[in-house]
C-alpha atoms as a PDB file:
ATOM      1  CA  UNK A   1      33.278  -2.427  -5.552  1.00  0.00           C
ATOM      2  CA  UNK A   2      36.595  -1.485  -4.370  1.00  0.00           C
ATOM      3  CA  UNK A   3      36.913  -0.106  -1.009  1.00  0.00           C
ATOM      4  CA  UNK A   4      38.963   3.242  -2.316  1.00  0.00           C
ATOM      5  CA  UNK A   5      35.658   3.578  -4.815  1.00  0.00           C
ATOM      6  CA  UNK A   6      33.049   2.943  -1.211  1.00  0.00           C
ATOM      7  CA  UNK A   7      34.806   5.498  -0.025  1.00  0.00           C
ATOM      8  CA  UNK A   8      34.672   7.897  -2.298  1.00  0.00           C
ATOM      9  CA  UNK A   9      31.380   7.397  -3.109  1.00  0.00           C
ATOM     10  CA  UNK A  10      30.423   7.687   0.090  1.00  0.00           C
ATOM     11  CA  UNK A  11      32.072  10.911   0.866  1.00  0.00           C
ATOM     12  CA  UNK A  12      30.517  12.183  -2.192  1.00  0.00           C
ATOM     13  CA  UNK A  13      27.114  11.058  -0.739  1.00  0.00           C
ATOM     14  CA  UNK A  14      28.144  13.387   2.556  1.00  0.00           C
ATOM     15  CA  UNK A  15      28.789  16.435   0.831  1.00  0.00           C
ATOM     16  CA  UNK A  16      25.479  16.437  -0.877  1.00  0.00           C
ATOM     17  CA  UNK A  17      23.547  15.369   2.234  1.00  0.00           C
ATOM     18  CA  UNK A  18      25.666  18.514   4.059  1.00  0.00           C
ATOM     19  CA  UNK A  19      24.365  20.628   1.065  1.00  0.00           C
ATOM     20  CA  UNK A  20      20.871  19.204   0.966  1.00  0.00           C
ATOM     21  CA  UNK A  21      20.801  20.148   5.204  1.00  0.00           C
ATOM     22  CA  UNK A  22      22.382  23.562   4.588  1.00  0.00           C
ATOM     23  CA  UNK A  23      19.261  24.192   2.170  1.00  0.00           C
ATOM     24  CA  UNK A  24      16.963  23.135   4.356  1.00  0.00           C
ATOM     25  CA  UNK A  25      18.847  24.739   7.437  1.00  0.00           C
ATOM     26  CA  UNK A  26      17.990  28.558   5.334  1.00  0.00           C
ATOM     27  CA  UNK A  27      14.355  27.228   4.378  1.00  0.00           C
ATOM     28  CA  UNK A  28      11.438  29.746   6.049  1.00  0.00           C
ATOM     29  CA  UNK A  29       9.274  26.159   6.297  1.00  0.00           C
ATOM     30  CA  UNK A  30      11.438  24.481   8.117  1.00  0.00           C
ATOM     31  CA  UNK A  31      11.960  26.955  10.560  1.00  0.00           C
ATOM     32  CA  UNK A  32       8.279  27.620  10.714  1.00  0.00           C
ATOM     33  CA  UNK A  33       8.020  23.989  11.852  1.00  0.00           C
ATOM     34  CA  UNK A  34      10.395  23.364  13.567  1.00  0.00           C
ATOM     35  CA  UNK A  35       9.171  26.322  15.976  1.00  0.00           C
ATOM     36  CA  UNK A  36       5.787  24.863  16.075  1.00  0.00           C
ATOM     37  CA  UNK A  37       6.888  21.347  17.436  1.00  0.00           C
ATOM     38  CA  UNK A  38       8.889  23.209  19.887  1.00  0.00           C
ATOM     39  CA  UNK A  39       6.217  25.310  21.101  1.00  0.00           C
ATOM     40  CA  UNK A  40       3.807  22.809  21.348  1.00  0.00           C
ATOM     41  CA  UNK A  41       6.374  19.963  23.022  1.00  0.00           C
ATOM     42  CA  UNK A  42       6.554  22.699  25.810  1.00  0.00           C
ATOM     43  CA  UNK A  43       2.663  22.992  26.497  1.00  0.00           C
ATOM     44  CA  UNK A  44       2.598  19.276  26.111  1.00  0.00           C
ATOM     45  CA  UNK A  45       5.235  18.913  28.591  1.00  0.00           C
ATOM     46  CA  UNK A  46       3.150  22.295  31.050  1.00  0.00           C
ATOM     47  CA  UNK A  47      -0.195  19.862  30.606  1.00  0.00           C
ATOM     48  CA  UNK A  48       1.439  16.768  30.993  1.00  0.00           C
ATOM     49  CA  UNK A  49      -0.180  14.987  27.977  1.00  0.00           C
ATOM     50  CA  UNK A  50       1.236  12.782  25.834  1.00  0.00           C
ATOM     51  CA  UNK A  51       0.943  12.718  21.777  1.00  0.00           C
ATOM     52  CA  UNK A  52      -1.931  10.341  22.182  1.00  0.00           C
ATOM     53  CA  UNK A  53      -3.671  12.142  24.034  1.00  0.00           C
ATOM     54  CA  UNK A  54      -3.604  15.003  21.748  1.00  0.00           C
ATOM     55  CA  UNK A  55      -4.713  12.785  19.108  1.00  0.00           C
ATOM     56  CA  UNK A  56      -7.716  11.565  21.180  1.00  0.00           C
ATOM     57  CA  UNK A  57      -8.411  14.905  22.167  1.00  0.00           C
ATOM     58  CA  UNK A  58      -8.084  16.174  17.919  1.00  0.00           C
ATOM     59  CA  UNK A  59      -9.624  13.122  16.687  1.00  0.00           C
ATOM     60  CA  UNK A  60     -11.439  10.561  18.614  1.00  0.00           C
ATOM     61  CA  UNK A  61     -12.018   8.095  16.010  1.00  0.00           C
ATOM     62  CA  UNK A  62      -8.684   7.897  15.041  1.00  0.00           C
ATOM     63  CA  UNK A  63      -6.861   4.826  16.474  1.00  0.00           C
ATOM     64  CA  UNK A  64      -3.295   5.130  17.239  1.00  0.00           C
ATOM     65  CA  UNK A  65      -0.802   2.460  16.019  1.00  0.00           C
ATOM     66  CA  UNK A  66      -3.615   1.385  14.061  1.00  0.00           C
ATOM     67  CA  UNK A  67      -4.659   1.662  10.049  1.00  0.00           C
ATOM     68  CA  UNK A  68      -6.320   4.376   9.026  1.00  0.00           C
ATOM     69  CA  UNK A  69     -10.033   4.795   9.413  1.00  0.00           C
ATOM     70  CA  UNK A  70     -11.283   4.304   6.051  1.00  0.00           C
ATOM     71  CA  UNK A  71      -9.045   0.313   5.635  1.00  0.00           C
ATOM     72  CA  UNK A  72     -11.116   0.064   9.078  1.00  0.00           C
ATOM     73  CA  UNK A  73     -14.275   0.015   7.586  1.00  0.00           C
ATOM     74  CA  UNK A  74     -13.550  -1.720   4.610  1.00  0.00           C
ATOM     75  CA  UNK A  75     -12.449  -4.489   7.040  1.00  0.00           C
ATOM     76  CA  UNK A  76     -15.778  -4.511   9.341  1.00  0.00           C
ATOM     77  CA  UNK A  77     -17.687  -5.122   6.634  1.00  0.00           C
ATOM     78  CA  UNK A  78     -16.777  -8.323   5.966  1.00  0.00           C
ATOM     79  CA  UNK A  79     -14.004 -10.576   3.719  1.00  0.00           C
ATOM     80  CA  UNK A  80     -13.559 -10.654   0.228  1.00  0.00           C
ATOM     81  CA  UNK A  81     -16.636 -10.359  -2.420  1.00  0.00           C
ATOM     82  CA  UNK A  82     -17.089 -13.561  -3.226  1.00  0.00           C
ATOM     83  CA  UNK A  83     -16.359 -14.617  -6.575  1.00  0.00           C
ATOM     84  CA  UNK A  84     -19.061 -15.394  -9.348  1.00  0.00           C
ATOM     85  CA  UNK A  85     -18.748 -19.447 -10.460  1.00  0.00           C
ATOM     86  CA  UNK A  86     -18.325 -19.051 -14.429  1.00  0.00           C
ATOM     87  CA  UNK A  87     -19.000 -22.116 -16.328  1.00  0.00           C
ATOM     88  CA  UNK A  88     -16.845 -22.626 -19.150  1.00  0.00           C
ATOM     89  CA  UNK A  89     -17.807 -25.002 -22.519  1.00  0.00           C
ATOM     90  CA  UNK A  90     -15.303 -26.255 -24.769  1.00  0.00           C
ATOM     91  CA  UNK A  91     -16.693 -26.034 -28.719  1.00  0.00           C
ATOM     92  CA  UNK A  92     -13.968 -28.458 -29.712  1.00  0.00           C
ATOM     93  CA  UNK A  93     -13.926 -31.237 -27.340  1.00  0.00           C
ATOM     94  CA  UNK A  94     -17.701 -30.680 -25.893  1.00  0.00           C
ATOM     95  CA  UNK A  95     -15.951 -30.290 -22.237  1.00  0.00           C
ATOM     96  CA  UNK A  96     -17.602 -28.788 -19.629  1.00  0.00           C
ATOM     97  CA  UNK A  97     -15.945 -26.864 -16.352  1.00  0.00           C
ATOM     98  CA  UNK A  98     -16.969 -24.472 -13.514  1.00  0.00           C
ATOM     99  CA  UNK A  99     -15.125 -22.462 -11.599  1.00  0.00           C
ATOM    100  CA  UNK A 100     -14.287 -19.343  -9.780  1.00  0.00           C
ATOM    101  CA  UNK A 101     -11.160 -18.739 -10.683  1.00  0.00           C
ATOM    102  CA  UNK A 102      -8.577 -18.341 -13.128  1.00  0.00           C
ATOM    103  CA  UNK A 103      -6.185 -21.344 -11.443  1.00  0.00           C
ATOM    104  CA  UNK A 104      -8.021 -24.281 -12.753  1.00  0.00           C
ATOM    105  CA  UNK A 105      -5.398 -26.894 -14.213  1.00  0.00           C
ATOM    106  CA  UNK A 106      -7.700 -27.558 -17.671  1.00  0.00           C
ATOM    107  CA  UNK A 107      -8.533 -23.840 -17.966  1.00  0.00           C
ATOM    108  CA  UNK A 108      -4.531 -22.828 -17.862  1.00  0.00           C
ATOM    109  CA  UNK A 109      -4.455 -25.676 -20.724  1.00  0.00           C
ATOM    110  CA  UNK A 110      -7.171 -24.274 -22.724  1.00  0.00           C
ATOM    111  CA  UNK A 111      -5.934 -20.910 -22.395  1.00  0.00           C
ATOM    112  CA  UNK A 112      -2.539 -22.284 -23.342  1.00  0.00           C
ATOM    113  CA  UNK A 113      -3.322 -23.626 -26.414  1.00  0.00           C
ATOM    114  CA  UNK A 114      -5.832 -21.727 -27.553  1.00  0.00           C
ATOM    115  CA  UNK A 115      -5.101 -18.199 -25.970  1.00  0.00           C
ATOM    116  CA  UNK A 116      -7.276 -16.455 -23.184  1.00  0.00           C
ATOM    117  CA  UNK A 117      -9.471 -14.363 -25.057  1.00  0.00           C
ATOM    118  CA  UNK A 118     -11.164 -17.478 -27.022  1.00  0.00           C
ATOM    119  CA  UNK A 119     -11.403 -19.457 -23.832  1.00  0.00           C
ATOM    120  CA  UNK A 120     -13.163 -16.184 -21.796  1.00  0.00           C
ATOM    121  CA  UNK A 121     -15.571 -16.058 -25.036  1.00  0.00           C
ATOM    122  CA  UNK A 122     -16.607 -19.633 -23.992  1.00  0.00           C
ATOM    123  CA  UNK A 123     -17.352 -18.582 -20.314  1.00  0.00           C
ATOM    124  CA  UNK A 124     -20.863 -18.102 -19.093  1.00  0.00           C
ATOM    125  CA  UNK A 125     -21.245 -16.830 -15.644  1.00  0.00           C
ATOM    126  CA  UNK A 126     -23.510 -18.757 -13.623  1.00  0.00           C
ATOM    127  CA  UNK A 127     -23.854 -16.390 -10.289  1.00  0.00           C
END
């Protein structure tokens, strides 16, 4: 891109950011907001608490800087659910292979040549 066509472009960005802010400058929920973070900055600021503290005080669970509760959880309870060993029997060649996954080198060959949904019929999970 040219530098004459940056430019441009660029100053064509500006004038619809200025018109996206002049919007938003005449919007009632905006100004509802914004008067609402103001209001409460200043009793933050009369109390001498912090935005963590309000959050502890709101929500005691919660843990700031932190995921949110519910990935928490998920986490505690343990790693992955472990995968089911599926044993897989080749009609054609009589071969015989277990695994628990999809990234065994002679099941990507079997699928390869003779497509995923006949080898998968051959499977028989084993636990």
């Amino acid at each position: 891109m040219s530098l004459i066509t940056e430019y441009r472009s660029l100053e064509e960005n500006i004038k619809e950011m200025q018109e996206r802010l002049k919007s938003l400058s005449q919007d009632d929920k905006l100004k509802k907001e914004l008067e609402f973070e103001g209001k409460l900055r200043t009793l933050m600021g009369e109390y001498q608490k912090s935005l963590r503290d309000i959050i502890a005080l709101l929500d005691p669970e919660a843990k700031v800087g932190k995921a949110p509760r519910t990935a928490g959880k998920a986490a505690t309870t343990g790693s992955k659910r472990a995968r089911k060993v599926k044993q897989y029997k080749n009609p054609n060649t009589g071969e015989v292979i277990e695994t628990k996954g999809g990234n065994h080198k002679t099941l990507k060959e079997w699928k390869a040549k003779w497509g995923g949904d006949v080898v998968e019929s051959w499977a028989t999970l084993l636990g």
